[in-house]
Protein backbone atom coordinates (compact mmCIF):
# COMPACT_ATOMS: atom_id res chain seq x y z
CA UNK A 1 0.00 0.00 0.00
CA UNK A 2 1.01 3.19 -0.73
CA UNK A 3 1.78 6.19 2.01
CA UNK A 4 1.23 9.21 -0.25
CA UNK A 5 2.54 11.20 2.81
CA UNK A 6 5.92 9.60 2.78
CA UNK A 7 5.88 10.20 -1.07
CA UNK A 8 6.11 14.15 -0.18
CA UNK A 9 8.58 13.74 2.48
CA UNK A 10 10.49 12.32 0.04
CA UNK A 11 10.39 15.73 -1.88
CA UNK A 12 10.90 17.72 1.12
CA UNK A 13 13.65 16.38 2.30
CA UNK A 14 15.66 16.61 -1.20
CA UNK A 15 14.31 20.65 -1.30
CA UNK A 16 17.26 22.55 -1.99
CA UNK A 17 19.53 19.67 -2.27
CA UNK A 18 19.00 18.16 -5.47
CA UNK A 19 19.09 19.81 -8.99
CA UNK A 20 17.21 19.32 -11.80
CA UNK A 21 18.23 17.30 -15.13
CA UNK A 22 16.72 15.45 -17.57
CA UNK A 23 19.83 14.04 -19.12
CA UNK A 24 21.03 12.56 -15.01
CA UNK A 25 17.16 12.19 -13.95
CA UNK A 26 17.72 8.87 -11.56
CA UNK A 27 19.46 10.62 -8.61
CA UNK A 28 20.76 10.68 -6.24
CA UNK A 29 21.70 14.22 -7.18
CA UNK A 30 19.47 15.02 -9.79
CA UNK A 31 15.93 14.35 -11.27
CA UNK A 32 13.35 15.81 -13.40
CA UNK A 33 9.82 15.85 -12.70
CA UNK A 34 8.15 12.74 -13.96
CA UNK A 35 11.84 10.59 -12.28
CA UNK A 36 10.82 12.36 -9.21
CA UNK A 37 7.75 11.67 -8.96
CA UNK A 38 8.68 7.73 -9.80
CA UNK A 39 11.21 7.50 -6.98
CA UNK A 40 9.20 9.78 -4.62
CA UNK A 41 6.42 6.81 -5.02
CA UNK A 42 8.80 4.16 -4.97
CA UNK A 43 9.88 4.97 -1.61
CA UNK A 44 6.42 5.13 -0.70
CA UNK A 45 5.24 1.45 -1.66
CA UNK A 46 4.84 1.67 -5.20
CA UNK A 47 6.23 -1.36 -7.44
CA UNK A 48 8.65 -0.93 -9.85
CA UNK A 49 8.55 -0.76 -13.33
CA UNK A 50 11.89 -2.13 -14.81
CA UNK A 51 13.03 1.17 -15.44
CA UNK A 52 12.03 5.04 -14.77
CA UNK A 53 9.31 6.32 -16.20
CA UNK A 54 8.25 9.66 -18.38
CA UNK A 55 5.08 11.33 -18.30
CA UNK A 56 3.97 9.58 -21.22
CA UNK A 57 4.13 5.93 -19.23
CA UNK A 58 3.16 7.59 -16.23
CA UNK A 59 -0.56 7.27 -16.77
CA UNK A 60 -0.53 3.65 -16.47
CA UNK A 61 1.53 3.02 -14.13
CA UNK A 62 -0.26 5.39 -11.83
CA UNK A 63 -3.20 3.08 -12.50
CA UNK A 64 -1.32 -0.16 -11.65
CA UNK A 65 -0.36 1.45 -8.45
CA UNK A 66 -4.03 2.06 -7.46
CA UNK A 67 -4.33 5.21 -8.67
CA UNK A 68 -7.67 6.40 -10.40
CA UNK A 69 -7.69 8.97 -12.90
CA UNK A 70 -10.33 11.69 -11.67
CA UNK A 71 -10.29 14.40 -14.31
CA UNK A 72 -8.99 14.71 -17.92
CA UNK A 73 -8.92 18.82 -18.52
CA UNK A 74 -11.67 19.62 -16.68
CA UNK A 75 -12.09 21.31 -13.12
CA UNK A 76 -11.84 19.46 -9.90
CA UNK A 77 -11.57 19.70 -5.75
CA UNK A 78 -7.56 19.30 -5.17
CA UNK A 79 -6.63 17.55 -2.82
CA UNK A 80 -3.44 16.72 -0.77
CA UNK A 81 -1.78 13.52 -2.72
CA UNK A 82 -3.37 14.61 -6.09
CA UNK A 83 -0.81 13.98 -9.11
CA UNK A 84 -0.95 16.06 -12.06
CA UNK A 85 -0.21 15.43 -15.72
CA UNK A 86 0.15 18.30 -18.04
CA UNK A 87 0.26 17.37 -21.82
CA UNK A 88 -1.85 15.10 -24.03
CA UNK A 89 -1.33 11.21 -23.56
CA UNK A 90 0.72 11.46 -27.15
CA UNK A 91 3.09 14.02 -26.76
CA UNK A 92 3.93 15.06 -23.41
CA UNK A 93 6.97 12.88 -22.90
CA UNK A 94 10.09 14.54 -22.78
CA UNK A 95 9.80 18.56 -22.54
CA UNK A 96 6.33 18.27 -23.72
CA UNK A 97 4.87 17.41 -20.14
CA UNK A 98 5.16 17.94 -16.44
CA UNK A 99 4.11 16.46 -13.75
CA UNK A 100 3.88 16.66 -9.56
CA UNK A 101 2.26 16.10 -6.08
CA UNK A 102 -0.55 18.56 -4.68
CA UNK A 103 0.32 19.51 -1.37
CA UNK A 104 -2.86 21.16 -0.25
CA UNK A 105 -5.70 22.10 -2.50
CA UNK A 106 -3.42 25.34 -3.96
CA UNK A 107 0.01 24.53 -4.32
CA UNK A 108 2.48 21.79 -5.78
CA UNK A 109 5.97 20.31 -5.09
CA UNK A 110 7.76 19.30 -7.93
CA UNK A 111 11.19 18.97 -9.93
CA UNK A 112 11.41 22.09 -12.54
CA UNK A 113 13.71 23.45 -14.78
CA UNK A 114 13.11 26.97 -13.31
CA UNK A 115 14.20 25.83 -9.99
CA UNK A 116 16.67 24.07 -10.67
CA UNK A 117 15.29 21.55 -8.63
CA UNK A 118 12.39 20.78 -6.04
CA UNK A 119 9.68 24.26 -5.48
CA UNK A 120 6.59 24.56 -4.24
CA UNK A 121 4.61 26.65 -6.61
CA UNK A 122 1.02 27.75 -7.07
CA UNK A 123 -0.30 24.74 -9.71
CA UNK A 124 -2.73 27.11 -11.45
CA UNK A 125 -0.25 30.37 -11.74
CA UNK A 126 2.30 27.89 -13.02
CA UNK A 127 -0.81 26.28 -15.47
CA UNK A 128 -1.55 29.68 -16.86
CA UNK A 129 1.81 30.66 -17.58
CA UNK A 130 2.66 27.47 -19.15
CA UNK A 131 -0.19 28.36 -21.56
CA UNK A 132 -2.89 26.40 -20.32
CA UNK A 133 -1.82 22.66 -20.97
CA UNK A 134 -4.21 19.71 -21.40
CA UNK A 135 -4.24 18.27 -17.96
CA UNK A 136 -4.70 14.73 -16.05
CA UNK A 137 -5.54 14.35 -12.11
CA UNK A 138 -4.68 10.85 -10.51
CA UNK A 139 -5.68 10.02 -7.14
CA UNK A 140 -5.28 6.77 -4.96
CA UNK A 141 -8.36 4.63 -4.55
CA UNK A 142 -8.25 4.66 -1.22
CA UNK A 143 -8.37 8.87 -0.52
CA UNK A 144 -11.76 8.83 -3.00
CA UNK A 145 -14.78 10.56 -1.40
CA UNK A 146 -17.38 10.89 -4.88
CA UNK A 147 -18.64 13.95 -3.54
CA UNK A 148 -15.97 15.97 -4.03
CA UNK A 149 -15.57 15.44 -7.62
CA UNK A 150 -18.63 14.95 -8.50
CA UNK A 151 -21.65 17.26 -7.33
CA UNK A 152 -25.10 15.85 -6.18
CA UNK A 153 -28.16 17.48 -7.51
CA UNK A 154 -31.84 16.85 -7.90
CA UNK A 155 -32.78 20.12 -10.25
CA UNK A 156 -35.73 19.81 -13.05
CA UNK A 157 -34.42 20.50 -16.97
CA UNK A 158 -35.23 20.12 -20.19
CA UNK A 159 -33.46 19.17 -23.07
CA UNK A 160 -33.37 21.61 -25.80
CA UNK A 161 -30.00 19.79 -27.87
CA UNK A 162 -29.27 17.01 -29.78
CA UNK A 163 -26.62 14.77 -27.90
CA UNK A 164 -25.29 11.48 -27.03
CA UNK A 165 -26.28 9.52 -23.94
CA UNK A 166 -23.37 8.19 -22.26
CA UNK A 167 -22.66 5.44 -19.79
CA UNK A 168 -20.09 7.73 -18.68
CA UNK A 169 -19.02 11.35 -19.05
CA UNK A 170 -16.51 11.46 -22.27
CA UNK A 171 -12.95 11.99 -20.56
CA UNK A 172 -13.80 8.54 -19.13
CA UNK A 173 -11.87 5.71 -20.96
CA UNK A 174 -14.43 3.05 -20.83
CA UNK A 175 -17.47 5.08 -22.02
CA UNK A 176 -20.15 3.75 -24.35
CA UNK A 177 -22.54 5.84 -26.01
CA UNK A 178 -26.38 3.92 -24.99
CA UNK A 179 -28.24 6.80 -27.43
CA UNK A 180 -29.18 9.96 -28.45
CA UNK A 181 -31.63 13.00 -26.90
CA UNK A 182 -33.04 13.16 -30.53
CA UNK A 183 -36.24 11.89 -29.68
CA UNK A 184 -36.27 13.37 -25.81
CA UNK A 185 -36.64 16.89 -27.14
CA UNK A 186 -38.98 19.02 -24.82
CA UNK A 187 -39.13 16.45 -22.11
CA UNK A 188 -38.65 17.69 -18.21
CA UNK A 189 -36.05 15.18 -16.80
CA UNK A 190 -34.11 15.10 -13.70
CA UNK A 191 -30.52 15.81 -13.25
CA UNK A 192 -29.33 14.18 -9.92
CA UNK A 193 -25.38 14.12 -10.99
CA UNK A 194 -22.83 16.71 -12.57
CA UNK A 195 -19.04 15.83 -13.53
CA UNK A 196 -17.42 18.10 -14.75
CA UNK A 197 -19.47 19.20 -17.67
CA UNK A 198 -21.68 16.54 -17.78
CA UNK A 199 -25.34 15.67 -16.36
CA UNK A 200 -26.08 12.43 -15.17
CA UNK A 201 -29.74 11.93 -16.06
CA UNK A 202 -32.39 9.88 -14.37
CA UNK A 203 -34.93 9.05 -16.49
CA UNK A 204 -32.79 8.27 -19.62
CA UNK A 205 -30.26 6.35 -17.18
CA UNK A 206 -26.97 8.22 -18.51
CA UNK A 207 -24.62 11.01 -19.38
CA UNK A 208 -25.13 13.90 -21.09
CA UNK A 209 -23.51 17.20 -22.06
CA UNK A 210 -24.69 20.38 -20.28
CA UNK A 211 -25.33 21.87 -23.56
CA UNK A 212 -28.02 19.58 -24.08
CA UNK A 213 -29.80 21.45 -20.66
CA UNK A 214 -27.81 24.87 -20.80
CA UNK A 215 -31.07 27.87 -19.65
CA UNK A 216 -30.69 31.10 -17.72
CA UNK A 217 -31.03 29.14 -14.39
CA UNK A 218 -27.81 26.71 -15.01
CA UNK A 219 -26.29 30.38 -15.94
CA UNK A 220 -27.34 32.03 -12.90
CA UNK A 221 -26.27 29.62 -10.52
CA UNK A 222 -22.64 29.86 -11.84
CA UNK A 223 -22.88 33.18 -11.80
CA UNK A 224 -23.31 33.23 -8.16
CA UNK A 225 -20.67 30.61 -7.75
CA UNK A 226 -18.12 33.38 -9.49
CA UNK A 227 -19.05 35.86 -7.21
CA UNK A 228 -18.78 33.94 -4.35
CA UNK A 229 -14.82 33.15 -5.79
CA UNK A 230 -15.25 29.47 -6.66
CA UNK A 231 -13.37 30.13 -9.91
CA UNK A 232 -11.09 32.47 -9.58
CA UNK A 233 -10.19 35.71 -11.10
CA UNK A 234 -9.15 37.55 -14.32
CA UNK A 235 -7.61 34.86 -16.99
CA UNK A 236 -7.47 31.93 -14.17
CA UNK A 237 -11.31 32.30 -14.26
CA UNK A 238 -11.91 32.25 -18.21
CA UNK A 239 -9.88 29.63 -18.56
CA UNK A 240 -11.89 27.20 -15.84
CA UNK A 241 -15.21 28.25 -16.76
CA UNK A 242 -14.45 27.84 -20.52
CA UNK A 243 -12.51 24.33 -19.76
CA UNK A 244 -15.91 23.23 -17.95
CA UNK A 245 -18.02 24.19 -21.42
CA UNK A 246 -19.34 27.19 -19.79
CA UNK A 247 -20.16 30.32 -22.44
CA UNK A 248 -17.11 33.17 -20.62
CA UNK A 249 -19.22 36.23 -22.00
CA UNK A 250 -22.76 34.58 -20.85
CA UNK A 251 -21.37 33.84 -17.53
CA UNK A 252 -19.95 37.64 -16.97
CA UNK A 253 -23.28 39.31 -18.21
CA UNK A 254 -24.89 37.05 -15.63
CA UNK A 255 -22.68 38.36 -12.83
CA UNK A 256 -22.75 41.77 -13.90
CA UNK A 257 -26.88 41.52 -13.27
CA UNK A 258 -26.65 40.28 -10.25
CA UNK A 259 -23.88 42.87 -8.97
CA UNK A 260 -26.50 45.58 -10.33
CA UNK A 261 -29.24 43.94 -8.35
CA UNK A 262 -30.67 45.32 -5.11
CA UNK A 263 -29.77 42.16 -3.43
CA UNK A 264 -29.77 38.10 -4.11
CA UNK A 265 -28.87 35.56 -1.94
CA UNK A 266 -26.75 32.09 -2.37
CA UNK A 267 -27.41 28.73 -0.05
CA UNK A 268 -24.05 27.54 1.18
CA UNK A 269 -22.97 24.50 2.64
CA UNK A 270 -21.07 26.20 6.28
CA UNK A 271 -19.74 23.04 8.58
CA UNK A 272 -21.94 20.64 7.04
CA UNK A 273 -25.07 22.79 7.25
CA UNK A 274 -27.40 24.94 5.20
CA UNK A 275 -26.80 28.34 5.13
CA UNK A 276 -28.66 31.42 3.49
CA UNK A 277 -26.39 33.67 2.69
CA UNK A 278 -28.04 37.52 1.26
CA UNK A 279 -26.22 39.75 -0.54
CA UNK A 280 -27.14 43.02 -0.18
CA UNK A 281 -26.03 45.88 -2.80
């Protein structure tokens, strides 16, 4: 079994001390990221794999090691012990990726060239910079709580688009497409799941894309969500709200109402009860 914790002590403890190289990457003195992240693991319980792997190779062996993959470029709760993969499965070997351990739900320790070595860094400063990379999120098994990638609903829609019904959302590998909304047009339905951008429908017993559901009230309620800071600021929030499938300029207008509004309120979740929450402007 893997101790994730002992898998960032290994990091810390090399902080300053080690240099980064992707020519030398299997230590003692030097690593780069994805070789760090290998022998970080290593020392924590993981199994080898005959020799040192890149971010390419990464993605399975993560999965042998218990690991689940919980999002493929779209948002998610961080979590201490979350590993990150930036690049698309068939390039991002070599310079083309980058990988690393969350620490806490903000920030990252990893091997970089810009360091020189082992940093802790703010993931989603770093992810903007970098120019917004395609992105993977592995977690292990174990540490899995549904809820907090995947939000529970029970909200009335419905469907105005023309889309597949999934087994799964798309970014998951074993999907399988069990129909269409073609013939649902019109009909009220019940959304009980969301994952990232998609809908889990009960009545029609699958996935769908927002789009197929997207009104003024799915608008509003992200709306409030931005003002309450859920998705950041300036470019940071563009870039979630457009990597979720959300319309940036829709959104915005949306908040901009609301701001001009005497007052609205939001229901928040404060130590695990209901809270009404008024704004008043």
């Amino acid at each position: 079994m893997i101790d994730i914790e002992k898998a960032i002590k290994w990091f810390e403890n090399r902080k300053g001390k080690v240099s980064y190289s992707m020519q030398n990457r299997n230590g003692s003195s030097s690593y780069d990221c994805s070789s760090s992240v290998y022998y970080a693991l290593r020392s924590a319980g993981a199994k080898s794999n005959g020799w040192t792997i890149d971010t390419k190779h990464e993605h399975s062996w993560l999965t042998e090691n218990g690991f689940e993959k919980i999002t493929d470029n779209l948002p998610w709760n961080a979590k201490r012990g979350d590993i990150f993969i930036w690049g698309k499965k068939e390039n991002n070997s070599s310079s083309f990726g980058h990988t690393g351990i969350f620490i806490d739900e903000n920030r990252i320790i990893h091997c970089n060239y810009s360091a020189n070595g082992i940093s802790v860094d703010s993931h989603d400063k770093l992810w903007v910079y970098a120019g917004r990379p395609h992105y993977f999120v592995y977690r292990l098994k174990e540490f899995q709580d549904e809820g907090e990638y995947m939000e529970l609903l029970d909200i009335k829609s419905k469907i105005k688009g023309y889309y597949s019904i999934d087994s799964l959302p798309w970014f998951c590998e074993d999907k399988s497409m069990i129909g269409t909304t073609q013939n649902h047009q019109g009909e009220e339905v019940t959304l009980t799941r969301k994952w990232g951008s998609y809908y889990y429908v009960k009545e029609l017993k699958g996935w769908v894309d927002y789009r197929a559901f997207i009104n003024e009230k799915a608008i509003r309620e992200v709306a409030k969500e931005v003002i309450q800071g859920n998705w950041g600021n300036g470019e940071l929030r563009r870039a979630r709200l457009e990597n979720a499938g959300y319309n940036y300029e829709e959104v915005q207008k949306e908040v901009n109402r609301l701001l001009k509004s005497k007052y609205f309120y939001i229901i928040k979740t404060i130590n695990g009860g209901l809270s009404l929450i008024v704004f008043l402007l």
